[in-house]
N, C-alpha and C. Protein backbone atom coordinates (compact mmCIF):
# COMPACT_ATOMS: atom_id res chain seq x y z
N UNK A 1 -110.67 -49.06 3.66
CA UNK A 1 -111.14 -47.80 4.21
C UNK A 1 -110.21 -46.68 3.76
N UNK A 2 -110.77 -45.73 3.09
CA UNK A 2 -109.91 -44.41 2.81
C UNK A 2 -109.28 -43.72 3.86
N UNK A 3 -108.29 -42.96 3.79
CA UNK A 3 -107.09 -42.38 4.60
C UNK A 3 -108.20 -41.43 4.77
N UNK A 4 -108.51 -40.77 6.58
CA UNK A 4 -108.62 -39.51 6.67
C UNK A 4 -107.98 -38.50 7.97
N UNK A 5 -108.81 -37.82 7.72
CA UNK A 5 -108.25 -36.41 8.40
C UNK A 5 -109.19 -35.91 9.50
N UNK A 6 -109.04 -35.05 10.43
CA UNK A 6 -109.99 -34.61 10.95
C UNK A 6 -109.85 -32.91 10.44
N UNK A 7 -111.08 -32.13 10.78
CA UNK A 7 -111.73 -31.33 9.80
C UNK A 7 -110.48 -29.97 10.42
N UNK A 8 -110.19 -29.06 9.74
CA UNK A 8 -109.48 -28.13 9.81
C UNK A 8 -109.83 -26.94 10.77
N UNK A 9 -111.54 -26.66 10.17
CA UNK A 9 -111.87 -26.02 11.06
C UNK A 9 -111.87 -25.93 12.52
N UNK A 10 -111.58 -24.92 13.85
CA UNK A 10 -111.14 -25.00 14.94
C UNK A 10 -112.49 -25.62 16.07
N UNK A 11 -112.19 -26.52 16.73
CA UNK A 11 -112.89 -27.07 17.85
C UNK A 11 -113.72 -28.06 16.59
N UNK A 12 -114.19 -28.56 15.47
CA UNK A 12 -114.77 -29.56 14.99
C UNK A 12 -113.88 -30.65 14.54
N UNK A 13 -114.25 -31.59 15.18
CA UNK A 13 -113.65 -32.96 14.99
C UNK A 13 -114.10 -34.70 14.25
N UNK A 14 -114.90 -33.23 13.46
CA UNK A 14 -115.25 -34.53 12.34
C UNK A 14 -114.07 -34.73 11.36
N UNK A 15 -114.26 -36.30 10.45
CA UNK A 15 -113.41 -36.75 9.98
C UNK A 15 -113.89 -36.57 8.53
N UNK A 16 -112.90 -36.23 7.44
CA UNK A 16 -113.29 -35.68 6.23
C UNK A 16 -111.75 -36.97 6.06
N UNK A 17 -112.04 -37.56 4.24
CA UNK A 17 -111.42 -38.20 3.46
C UNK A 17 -110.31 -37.19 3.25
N UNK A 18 -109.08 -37.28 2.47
CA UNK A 18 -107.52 -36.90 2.96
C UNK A 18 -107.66 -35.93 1.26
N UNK A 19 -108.43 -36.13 1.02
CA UNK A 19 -108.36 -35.32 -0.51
C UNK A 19 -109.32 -34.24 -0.04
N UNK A 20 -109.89 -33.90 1.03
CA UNK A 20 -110.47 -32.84 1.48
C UNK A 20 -109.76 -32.04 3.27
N UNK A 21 -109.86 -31.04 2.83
CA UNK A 21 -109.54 -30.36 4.46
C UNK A 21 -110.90 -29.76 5.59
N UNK A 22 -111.83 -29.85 5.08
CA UNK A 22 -112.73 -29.68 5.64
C UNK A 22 -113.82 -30.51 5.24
N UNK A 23 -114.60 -30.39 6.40
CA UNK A 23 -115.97 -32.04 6.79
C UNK A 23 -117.20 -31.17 5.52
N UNK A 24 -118.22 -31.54 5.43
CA UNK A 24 -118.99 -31.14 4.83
C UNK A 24 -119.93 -29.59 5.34
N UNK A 25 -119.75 -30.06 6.26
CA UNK A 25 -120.48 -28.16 7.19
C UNK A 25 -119.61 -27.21 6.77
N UNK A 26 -118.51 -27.43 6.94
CA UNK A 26 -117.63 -26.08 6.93
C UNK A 26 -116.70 -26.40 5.51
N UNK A 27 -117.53 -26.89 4.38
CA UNK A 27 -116.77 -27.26 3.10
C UNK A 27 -116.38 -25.60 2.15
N UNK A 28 -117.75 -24.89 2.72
CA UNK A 28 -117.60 -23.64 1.85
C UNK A 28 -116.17 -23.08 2.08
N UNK A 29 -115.24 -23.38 3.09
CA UNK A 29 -114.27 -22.99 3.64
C UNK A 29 -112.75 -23.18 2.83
N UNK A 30 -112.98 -24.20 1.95
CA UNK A 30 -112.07 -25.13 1.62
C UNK A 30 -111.23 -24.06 0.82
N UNK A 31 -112.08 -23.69 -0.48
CA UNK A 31 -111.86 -23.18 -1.42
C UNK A 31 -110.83 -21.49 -0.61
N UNK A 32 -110.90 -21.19 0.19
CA UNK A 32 -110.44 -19.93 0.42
C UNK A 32 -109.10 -20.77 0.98
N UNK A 33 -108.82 -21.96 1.76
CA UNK A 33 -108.16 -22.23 2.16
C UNK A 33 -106.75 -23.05 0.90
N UNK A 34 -107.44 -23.51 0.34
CA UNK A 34 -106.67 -23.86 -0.78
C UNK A 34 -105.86 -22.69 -1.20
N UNK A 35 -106.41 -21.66 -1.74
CA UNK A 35 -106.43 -20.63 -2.30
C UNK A 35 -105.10 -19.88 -1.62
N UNK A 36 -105.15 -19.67 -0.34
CA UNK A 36 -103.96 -19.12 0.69
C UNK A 36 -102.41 -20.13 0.78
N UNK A 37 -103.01 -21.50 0.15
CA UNK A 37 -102.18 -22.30 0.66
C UNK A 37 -100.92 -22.03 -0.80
N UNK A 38 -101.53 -21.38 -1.80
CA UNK A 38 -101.21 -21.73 -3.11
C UNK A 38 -99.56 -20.27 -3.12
N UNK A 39 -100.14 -19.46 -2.26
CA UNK A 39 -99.78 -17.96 -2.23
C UNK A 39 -98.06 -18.91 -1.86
N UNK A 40 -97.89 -19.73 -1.14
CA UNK A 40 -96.29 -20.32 -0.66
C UNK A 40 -95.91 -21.24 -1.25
N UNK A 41 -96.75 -21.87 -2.61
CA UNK A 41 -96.71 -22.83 -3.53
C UNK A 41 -95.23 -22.56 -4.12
N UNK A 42 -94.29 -23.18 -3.89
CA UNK A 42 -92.72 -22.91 -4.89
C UNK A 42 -92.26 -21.69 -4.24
N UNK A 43 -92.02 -21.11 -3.50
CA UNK A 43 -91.47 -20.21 -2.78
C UNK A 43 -89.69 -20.36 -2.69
N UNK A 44 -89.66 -21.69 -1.97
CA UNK A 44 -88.03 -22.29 -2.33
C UNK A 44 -87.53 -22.51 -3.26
N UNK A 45 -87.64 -22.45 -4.61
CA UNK A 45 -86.67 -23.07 -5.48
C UNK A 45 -85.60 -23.47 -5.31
N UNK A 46 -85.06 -24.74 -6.58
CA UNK A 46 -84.27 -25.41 -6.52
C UNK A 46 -82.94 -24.47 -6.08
N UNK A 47 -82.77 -22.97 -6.38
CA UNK A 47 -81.85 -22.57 -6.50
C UNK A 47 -81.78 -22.32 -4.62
N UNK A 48 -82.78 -22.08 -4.47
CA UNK A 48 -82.41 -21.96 -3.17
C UNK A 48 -81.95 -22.77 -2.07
N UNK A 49 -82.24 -24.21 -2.42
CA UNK A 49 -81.62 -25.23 -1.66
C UNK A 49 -79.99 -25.14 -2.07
N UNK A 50 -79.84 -25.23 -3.28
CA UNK A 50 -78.37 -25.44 -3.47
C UNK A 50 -77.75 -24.02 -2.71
N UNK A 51 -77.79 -23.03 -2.72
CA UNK A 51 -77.21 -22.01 -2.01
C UNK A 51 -77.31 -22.31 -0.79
N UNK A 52 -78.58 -22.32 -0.13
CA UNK A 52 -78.48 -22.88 1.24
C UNK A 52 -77.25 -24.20 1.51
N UNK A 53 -77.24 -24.75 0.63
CA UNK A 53 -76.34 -25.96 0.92
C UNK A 53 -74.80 -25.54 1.06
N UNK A 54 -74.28 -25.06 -0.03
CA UNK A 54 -73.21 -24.38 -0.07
C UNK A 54 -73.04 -23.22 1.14
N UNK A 55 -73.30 -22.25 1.39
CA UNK A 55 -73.13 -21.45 2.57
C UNK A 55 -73.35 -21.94 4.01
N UNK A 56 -74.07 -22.96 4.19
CA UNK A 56 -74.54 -23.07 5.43
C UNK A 56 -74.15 -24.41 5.75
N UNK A 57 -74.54 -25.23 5.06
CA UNK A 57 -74.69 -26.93 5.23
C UNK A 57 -73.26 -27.87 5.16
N UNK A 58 -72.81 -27.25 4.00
CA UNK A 58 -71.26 -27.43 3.68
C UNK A 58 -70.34 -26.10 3.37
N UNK A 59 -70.44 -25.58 4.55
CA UNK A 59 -69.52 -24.00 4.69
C UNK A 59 -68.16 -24.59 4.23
N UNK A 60 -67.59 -25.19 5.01
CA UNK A 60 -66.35 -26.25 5.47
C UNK A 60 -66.31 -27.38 5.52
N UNK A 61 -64.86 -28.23 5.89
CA UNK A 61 -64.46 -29.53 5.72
C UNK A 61 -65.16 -29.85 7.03
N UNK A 62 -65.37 -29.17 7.76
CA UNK A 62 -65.61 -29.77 9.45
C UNK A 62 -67.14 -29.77 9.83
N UNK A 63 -68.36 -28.97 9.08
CA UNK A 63 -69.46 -28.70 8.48
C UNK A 63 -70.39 -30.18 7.85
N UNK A 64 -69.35 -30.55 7.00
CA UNK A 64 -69.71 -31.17 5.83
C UNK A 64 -68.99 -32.94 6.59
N UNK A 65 -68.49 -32.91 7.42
CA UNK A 65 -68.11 -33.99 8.01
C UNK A 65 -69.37 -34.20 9.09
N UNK A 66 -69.54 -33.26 9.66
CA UNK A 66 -70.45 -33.46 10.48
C UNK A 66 -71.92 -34.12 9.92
N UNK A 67 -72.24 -33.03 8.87
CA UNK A 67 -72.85 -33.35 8.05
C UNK A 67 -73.88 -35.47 7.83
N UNK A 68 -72.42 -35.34 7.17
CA UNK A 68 -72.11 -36.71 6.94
C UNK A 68 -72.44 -37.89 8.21
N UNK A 69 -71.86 -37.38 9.09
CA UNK A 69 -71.87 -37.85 10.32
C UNK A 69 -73.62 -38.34 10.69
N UNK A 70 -74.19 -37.45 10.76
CA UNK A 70 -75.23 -37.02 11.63
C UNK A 70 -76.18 -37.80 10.50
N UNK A 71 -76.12 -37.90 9.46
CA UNK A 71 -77.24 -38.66 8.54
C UNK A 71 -76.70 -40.35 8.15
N UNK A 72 -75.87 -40.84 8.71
CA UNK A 72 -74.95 -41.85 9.18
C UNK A 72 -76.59 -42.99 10.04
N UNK A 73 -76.20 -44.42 9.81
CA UNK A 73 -76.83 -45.20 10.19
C UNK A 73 -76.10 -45.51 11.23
N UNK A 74 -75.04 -45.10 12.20
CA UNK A 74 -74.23 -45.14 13.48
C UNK A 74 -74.75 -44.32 14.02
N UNK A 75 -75.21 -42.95 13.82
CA UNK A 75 -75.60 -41.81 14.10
C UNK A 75 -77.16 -42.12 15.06
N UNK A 76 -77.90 -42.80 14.15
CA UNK A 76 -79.76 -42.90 14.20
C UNK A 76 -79.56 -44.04 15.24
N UNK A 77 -78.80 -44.98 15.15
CA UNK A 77 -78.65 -46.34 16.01
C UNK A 77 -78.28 -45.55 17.35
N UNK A 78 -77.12 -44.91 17.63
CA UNK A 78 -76.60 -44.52 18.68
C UNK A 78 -77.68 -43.54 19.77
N UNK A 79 -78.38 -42.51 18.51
CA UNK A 79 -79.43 -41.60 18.98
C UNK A 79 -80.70 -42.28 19.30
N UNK A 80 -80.79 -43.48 19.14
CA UNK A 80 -82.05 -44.89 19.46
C UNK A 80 -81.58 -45.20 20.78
N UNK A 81 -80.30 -45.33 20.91
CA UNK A 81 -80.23 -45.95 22.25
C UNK A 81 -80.03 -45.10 23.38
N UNK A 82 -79.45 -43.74 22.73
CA UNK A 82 -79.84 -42.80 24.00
C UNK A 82 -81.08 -42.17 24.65
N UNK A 83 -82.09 -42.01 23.62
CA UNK A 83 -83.01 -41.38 23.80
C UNK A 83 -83.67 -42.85 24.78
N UNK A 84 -83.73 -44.18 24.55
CA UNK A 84 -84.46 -45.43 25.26
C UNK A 84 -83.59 -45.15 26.72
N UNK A 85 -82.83 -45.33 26.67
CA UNK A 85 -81.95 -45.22 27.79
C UNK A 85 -82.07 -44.05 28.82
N UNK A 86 -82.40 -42.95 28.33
CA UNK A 86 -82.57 -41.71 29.29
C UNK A 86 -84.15 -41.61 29.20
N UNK A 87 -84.68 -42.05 28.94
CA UNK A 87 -86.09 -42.64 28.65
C UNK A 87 -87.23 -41.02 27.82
N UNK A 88 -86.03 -40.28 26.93
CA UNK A 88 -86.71 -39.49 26.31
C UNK A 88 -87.34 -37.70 27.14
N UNK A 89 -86.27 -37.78 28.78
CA UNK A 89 -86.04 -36.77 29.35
C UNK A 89 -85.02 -36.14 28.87
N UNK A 90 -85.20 -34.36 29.38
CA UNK A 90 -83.84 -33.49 29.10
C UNK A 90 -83.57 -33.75 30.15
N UNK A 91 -82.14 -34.14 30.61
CA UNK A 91 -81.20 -33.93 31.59
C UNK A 91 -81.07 -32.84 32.40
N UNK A 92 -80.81 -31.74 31.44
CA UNK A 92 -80.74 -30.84 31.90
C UNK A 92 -81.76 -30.13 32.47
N UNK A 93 -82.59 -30.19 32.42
CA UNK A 93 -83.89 -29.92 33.36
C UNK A 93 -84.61 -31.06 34.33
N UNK A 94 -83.73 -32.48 34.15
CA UNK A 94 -83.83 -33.09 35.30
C UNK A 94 -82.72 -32.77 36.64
N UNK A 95 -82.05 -32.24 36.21
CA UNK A 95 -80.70 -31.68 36.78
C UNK A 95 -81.29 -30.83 37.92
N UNK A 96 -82.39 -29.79 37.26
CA UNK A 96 -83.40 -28.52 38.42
C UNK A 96 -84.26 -29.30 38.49
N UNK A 97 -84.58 -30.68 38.80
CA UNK A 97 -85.67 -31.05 39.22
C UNK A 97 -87.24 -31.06 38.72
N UNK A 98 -87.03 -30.81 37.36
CA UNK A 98 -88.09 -30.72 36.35
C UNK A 98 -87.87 -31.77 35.33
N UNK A 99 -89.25 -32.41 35.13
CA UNK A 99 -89.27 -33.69 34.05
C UNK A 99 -89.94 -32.86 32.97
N UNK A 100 -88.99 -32.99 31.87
CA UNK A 100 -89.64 -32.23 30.16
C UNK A 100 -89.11 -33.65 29.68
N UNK A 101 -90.04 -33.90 28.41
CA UNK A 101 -89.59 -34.54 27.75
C UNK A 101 -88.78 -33.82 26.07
N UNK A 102 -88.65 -34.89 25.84
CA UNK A 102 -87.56 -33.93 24.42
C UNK A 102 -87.06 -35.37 24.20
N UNK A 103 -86.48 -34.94 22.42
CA UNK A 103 -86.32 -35.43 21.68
C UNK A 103 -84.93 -35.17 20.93
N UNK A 104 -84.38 -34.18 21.42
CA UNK A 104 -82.89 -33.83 20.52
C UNK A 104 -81.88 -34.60 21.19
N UNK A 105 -80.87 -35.30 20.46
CA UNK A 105 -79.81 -35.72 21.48
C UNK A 105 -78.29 -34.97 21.18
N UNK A 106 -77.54 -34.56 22.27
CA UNK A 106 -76.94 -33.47 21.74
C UNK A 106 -75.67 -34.40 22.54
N UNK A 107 -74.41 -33.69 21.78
CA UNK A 107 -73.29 -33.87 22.66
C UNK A 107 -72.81 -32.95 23.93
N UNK A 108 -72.25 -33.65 24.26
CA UNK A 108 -71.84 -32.80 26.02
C UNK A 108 -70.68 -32.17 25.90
N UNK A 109 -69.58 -32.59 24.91
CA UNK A 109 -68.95 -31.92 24.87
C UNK A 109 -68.85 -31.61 23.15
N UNK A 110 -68.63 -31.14 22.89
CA UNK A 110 -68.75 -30.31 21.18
C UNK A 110 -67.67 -31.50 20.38
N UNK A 111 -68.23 -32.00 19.60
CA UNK A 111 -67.33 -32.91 18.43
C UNK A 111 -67.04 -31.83 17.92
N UNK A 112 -67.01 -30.51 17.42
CA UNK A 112 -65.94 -29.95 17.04
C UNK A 112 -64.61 -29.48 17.93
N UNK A 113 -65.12 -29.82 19.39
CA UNK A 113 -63.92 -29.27 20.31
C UNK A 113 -63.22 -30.69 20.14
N UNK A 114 -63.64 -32.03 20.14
CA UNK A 114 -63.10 -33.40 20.97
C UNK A 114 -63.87 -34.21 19.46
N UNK A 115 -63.38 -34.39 18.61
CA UNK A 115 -64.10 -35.20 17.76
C UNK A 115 -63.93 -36.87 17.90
N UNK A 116 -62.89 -36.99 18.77
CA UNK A 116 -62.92 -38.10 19.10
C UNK A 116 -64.47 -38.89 20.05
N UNK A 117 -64.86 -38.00 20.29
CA UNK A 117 -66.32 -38.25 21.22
C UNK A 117 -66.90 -38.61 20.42
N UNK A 118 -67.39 -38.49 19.04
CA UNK A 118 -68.62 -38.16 18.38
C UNK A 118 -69.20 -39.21 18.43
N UNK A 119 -68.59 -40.63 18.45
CA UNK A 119 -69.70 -41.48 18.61
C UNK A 119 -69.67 -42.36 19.82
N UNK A 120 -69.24 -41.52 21.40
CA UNK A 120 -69.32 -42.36 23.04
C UNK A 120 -70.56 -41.77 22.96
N UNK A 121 -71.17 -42.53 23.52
CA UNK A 121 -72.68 -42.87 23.96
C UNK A 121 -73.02 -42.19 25.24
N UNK A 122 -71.20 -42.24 26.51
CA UNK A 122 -71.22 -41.02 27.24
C UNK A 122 -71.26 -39.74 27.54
N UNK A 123 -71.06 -39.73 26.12
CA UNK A 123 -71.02 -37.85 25.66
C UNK A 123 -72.20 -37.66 25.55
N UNK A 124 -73.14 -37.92 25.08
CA UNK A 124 -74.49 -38.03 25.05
C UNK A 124 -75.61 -37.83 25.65
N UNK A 125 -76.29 -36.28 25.74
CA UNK A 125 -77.41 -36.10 26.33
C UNK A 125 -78.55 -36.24 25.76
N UNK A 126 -80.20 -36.33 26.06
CA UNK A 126 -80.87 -36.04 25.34
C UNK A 126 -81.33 -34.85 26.24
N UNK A 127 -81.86 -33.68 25.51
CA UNK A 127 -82.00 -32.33 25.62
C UNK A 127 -82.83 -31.61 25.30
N UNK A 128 -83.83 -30.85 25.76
CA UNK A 128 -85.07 -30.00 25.22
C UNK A 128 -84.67 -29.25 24.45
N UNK A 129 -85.54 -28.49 23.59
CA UNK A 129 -85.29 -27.16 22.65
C UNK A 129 -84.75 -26.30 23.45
N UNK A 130 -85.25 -25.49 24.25
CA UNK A 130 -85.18 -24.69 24.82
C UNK A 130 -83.97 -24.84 25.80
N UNK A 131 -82.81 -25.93 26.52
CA UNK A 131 -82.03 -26.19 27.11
C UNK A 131 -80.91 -25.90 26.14
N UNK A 132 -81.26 -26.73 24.93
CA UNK A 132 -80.18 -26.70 24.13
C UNK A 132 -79.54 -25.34 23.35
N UNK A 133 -80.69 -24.24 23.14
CA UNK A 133 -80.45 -23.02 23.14
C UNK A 133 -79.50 -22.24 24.37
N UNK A 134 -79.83 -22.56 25.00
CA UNK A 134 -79.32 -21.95 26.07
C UNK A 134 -77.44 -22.75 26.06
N UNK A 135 -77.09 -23.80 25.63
CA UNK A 135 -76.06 -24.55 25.62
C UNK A 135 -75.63 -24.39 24.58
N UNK A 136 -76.32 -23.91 24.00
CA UNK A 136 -75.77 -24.05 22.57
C UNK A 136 -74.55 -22.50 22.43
N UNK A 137 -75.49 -21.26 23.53
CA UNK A 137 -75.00 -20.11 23.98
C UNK A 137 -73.26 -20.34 24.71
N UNK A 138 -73.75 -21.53 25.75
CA UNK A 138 -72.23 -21.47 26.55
C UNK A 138 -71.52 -22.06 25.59
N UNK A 139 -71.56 -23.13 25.17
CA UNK A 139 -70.43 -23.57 23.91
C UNK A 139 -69.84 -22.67 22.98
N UNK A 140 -70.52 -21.77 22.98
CA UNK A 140 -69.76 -20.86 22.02
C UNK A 140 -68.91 -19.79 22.93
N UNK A 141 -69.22 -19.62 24.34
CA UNK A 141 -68.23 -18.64 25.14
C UNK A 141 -67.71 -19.47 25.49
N UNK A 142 -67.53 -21.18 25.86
CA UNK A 142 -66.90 -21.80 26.84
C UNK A 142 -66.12 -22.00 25.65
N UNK A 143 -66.35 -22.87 24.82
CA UNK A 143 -64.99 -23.69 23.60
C UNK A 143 -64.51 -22.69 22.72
N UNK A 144 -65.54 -21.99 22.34
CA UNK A 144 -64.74 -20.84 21.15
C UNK A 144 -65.97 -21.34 19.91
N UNK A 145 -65.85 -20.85 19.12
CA UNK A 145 -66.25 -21.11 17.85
C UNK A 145 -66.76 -22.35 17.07
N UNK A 146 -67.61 -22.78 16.56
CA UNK A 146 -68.37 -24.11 16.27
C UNK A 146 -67.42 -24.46 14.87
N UNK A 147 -66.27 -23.40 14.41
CA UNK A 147 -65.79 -24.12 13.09
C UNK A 147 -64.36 -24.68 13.86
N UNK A 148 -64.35 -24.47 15.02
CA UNK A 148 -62.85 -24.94 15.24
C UNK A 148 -61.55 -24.28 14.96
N UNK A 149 -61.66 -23.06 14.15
CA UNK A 149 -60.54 -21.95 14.10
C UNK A 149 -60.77 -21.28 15.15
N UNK A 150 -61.80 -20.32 15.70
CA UNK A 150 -61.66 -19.53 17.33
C UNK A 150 -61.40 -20.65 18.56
N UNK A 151 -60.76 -21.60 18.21
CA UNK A 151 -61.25 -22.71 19.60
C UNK A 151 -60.41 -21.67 20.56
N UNK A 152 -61.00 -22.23 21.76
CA UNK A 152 -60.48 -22.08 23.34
C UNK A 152 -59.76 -23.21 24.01
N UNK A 153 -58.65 -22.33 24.38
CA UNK A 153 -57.83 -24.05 25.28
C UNK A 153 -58.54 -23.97 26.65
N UNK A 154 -59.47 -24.93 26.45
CA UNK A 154 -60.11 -25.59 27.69
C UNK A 154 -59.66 -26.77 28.05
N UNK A 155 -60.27 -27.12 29.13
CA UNK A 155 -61.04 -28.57 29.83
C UNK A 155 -62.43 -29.00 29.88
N UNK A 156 -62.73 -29.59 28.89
CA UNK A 156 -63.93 -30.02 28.77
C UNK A 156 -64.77 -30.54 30.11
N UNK A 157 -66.19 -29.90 29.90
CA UNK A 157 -67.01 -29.91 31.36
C UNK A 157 -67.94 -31.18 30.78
N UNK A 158 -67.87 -32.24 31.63
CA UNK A 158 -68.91 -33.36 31.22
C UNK A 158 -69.97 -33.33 32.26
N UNK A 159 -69.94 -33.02 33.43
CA UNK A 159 -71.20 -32.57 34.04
C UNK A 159 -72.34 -32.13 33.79
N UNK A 160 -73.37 -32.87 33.73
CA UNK A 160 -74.49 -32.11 33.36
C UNK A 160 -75.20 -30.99 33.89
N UNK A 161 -75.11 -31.18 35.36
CA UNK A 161 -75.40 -30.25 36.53
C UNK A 161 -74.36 -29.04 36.41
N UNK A 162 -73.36 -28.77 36.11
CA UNK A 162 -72.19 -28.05 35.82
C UNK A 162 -72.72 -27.38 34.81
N UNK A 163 -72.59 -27.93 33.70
CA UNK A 163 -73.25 -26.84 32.55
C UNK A 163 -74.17 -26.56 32.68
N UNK A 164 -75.63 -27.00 33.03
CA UNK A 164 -76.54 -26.72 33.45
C UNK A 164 -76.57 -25.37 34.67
N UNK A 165 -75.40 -25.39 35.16
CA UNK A 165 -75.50 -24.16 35.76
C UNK A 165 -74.43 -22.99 34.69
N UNK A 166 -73.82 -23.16 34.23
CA UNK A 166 -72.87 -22.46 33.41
C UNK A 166 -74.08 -21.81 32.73
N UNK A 167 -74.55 -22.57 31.54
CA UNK A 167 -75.54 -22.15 30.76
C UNK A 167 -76.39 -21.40 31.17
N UNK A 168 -76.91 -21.56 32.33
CA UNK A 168 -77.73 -20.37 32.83
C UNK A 168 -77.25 -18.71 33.67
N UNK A 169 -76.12 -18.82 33.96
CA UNK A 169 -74.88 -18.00 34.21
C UNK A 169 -73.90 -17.65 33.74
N UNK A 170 -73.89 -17.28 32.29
CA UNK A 170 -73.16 -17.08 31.29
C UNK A 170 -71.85 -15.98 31.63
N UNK A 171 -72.07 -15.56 32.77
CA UNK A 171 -71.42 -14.35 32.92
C UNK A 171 -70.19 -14.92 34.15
N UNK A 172 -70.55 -15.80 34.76
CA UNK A 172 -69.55 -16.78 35.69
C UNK A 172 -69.07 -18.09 34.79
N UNK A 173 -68.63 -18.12 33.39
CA UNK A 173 -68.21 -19.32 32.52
C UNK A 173 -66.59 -18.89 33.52
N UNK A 174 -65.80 -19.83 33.46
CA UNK A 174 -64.56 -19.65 34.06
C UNK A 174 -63.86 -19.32 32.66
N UNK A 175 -62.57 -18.38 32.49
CA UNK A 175 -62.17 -18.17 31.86
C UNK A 175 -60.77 -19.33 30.92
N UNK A 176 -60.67 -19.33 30.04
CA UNK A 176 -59.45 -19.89 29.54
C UNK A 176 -58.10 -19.57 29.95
C-alpha cells in the first residue's frame, strides 16, 4: 500500500498518495501551492549554517561542551528516563496545580552554574515551553550569565515550587 497523506485543503480529510498534497477535488490547488512552497526553496545556504554554527552553537569552550553533551547517547538515555518517570508533566505547573504536558527536560540548576550536575537525574525537570521561558528569565537574574563569566555567587535553588515562584516574581529574586 502506498504512503499517504491527508488532503491539505482545510476541514477535508480525504487521503491523497504522498507525491500529492491535495485529494482530487481540490487538485486544481496543488499547482499554486507548490509554486509558494518553491519561493523558501534554499533560503539557508550552506553558508548560513556554518556561521550560525560558529557564532551561536560554538561561541565558546563551555557552548560547544554543552553542545557535545546534549547530542551524547547519556544525554537521550537520561532524558528517556526522566520524561517516563515524571510521566511527561511540567513540574512546574504541577507545582500551581495545573497538569500540561511537555516534552523539554531541563536542568534545575544551570550546568553552566554546577556542571557537576549535568548528568544527576535529580537535577532534572521535565518542563513546558512556556515555563521554561519564564526560567530561563530567572536563571539569568538569579546565576548571572549562561557563559559563566557574569556568574553570581549564589546558592543554588533546587525547589521546584521555589523557582516556580521566583520565576514568576522576578522582582523578589533574593539578591547575591
Amino acid at each position: 500500500m502506498p504512503a499517504v497523506r491527508t488532503c491539505r485543503y482545510p476541514n477535508c480529510h480525504n487521503l491523497v498518495t504522498i507525491d500529492h498534497y491535495y485529494c482530487e477535488q481540490h487538485r486544481a490547488l496543488e499547482a499554486d501551492y507548490l509554486k509558494s512552497r518553491m519561493k523558501y526553496h534554499g533560503t539557508h545556504k550552506r553558508g548560513y549554517s556554518r556561521h550560525y554554527n560558529a557564532i551561536n552553537r560554538h561561541a565558546n569552550k563551555i557552548k560547544d561542551a554543552q553542545e557535545k553533551f546534549y547530542h551524547s547517547k547519556q544525554w537521550q538515555e537520561l532524558r528517556r528516563v526522566v520524561l517516563d518517570k515524571q510521566h511527561y508533566l511540567c513540574q512546574y505547573c504541577l507545582s500551581e496545580g495545573r497538569v500540561k504536558p511537555a516534552k523539554i527536560v531541563d536542568h534545575c540548576v544551570p550546568i553552566t552554574f554546577d556542571p557537576s550536575k549535568a548528568d544527576d537525574a535529580d537535577n532534572l525537570d521535565v518542563i513546558c515551553p512556556e515555563c521554561h521561558y519564564k526560567k530561563d528569565k530567572f536563571e539569568s537574574v538569579y546565576y548571572g550569565s549562561s557563559d559563566g563569566v557574569g556568574r553570581n555567587d549564589v546558592d543554588p535553588i533546587t525547589e521546584v515550587k521555589l523557582v516556580d515562584y521566583y520565576m514568576n516574581h522576578l522582582d523578589q529574586i533574593p539578591k547575591a
